[in-house]
C-alpha atoms as a PDB file:
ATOM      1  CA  UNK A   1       4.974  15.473  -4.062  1.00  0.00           C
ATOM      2  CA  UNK A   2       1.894  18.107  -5.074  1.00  0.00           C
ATOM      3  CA  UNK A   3       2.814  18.420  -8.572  1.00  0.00           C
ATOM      4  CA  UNK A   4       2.904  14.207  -8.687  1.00  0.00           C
ATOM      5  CA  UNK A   5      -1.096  14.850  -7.384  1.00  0.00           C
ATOM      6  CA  UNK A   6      -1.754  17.359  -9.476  1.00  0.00           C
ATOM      7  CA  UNK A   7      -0.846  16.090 -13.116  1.00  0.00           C
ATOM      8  CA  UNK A   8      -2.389  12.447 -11.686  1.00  0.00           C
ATOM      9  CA  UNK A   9      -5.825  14.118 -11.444  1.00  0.00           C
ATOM     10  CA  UNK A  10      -5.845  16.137 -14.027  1.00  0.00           C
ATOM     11  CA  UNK A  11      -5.123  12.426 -15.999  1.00  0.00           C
ATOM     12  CA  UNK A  12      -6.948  10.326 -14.141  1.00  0.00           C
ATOM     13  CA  UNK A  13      -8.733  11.824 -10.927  1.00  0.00           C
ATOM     14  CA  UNK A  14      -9.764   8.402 -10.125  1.00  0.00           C
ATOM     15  CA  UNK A  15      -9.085   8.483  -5.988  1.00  0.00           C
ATOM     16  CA  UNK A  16     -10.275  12.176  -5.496  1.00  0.00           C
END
């Protein structure tokens, strides 16, 4: 599931 992390904070790094 890195690709699910990866597209999510390139949206919306909101929880980095």
């Amino acid at each position: 599931m890195l690709e699910l992390q990866t597209w999510k904070k390139t949206k919306h790094h909101k929880t980095a």
